[in-house]
Structures are given as structure tokens and as C-alpha cells.
C-alpha atoms as a PDB file:
ATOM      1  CA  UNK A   1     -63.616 -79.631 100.679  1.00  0.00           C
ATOM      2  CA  UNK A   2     -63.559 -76.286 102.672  1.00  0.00           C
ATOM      3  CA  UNK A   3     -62.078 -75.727 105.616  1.00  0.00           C
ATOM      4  CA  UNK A   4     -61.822 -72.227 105.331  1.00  0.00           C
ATOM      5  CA  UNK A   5     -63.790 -72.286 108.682  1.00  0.00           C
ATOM      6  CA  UNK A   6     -61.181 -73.818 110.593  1.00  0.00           C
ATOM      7  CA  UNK A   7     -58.175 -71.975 109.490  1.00  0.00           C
ATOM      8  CA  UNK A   8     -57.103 -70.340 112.338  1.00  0.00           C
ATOM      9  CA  UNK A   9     -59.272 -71.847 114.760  1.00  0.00           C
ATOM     10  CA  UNK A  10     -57.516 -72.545 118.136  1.00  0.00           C
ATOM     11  CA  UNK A  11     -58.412 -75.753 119.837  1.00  0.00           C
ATOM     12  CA  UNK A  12     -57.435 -77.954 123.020  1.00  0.00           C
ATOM     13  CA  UNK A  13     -54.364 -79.623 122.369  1.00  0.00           C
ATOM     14  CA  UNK A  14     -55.798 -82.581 124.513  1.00  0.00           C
ATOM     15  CA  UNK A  15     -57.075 -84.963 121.906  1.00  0.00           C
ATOM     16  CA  UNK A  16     -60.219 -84.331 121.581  1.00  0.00           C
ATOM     17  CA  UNK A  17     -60.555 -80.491 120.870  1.00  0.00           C
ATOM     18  CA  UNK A  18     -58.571 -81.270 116.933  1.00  0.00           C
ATOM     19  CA  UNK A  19     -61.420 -84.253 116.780  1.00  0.00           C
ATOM     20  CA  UNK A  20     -64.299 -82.308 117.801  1.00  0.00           C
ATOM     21  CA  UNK A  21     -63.310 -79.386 115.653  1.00  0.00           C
ATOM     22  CA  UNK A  22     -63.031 -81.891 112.494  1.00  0.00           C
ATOM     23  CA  UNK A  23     -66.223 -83.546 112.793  1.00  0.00           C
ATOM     24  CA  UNK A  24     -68.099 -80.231 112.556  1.00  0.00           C
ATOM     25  CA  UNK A  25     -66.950 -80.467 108.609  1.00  0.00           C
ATOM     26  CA  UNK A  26     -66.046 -83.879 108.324  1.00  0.00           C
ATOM     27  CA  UNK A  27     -66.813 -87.825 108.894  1.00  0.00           C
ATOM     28  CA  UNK A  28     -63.771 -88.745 110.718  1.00  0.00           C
ATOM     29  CA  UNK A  29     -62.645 -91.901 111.471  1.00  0.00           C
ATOM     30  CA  UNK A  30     -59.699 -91.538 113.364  1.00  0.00           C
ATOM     31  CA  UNK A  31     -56.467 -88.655 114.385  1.00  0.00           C
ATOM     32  CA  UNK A  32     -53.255 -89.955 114.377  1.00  0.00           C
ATOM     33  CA  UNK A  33     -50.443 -87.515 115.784  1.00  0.00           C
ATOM     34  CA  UNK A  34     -47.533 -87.720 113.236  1.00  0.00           C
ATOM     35  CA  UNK A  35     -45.137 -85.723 115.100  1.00  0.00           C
ATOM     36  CA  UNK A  36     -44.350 -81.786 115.406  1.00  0.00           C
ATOM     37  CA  UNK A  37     -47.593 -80.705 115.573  1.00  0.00           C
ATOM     38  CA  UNK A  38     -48.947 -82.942 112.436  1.00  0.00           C
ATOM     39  CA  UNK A  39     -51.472 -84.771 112.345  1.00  0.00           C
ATOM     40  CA  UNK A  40     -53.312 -87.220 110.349  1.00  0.00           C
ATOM     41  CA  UNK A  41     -57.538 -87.755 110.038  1.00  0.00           C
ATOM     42  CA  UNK A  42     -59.010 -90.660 108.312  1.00  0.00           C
ATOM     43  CA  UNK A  43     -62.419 -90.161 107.678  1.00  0.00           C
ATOM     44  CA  UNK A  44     -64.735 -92.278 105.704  1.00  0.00           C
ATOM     45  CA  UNK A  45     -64.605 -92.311 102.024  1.00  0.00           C
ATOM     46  CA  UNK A  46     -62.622 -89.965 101.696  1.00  0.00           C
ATOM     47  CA  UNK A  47     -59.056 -89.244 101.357  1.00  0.00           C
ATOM     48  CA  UNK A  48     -57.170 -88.535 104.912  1.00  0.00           C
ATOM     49  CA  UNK A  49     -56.397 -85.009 105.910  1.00  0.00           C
ATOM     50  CA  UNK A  50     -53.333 -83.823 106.791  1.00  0.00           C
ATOM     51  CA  UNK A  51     -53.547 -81.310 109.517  1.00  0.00           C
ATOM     52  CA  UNK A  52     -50.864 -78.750 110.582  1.00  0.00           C
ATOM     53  CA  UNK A  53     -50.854 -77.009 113.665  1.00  0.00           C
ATOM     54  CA  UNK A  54     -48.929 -74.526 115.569  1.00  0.00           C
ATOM     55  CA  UNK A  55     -48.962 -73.978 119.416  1.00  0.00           C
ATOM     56  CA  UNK A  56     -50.478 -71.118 120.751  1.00  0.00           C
ATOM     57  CA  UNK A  57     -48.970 -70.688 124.531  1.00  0.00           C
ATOM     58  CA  UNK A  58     -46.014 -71.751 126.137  1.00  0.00           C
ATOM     59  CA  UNK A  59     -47.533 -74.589 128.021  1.00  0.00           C
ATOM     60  CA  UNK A  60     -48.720 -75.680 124.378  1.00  0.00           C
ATOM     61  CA  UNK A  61     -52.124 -76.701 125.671  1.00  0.00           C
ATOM     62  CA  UNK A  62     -54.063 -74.879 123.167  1.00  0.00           C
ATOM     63  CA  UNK A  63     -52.798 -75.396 119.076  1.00  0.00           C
ATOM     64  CA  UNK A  64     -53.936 -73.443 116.372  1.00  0.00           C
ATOM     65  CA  UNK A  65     -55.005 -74.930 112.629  1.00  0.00           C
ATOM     66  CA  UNK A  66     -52.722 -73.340 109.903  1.00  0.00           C
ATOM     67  CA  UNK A  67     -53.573 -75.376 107.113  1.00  0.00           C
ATOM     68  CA  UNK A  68     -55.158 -79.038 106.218  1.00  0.00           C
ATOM     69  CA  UNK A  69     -54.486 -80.450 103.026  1.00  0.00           C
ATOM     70  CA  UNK A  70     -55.997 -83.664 101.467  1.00  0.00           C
ATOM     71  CA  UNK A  71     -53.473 -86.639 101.288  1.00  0.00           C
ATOM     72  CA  UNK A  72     -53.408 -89.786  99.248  1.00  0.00           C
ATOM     73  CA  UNK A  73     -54.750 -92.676 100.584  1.00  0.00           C
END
């Protein structure tokens, strides 16, 4: 796995920008928010990701990716 490429990459906090961004690298299935900027991608076989975030503005409508981590199943 590498996702060196999206370390640090800012991305619509909208839904779809996180998604988009993922299946550049990945088959994803489906994002989950877990809560505090967290969230969770299934993607097909393949253990989920857990992806952390951090806002980038005030308005927190753009987040940036800090760090994604493989999770068990």
C-alpha cells in the first residue's frame, strides 16, 4: 500500500472529494465518517483504511489527509 501521494493532500470536505481522492489509489467500496474527522474506507479485498483528517479553514469545508493506516477487517 502507498499512499505517500495523498499525505497531505487537501480535499472537499463534502463527501465526495475524500472518495474521489481514494479511488485514484484504491478500489473502494464505501466511506463511513467515524467521527472527529475519521473516517473509514472499505474497499474490495482488501483490508479497510482508516483515514485521519484535519480541517484546513474555519468553515471546515476543505480537510486535509494526515495519515491512513490499514485496519483489521
Amino acid at each position: 500500500m502507498d499512499t505517500h501521494d495523498l499525505i497531505g493532500l487537501r480535499v472537499a470536505n463534502d463527501g465526495s472529494g475524500l472518495r474521489n481522492a481514494l479511488e485514484a489509489h484504491f478500489k473502494v467500496k464505501s466511506i463511513a465518517h467515524v467521527g472527529n474527522f475519521v473516517f473509514r474506507a472499505d474497499r474490495e479485498d482488501a483490508a479497510p483504511l482508516r483515514i485521519t483528517t484535519e480541517p484546513v479553514d474555519l468553515a471546515m469545508r476543505t480537510i486535509r489527509i494526515i495519515d491512513i493506516q490499514e485496519t483489521d477487517r
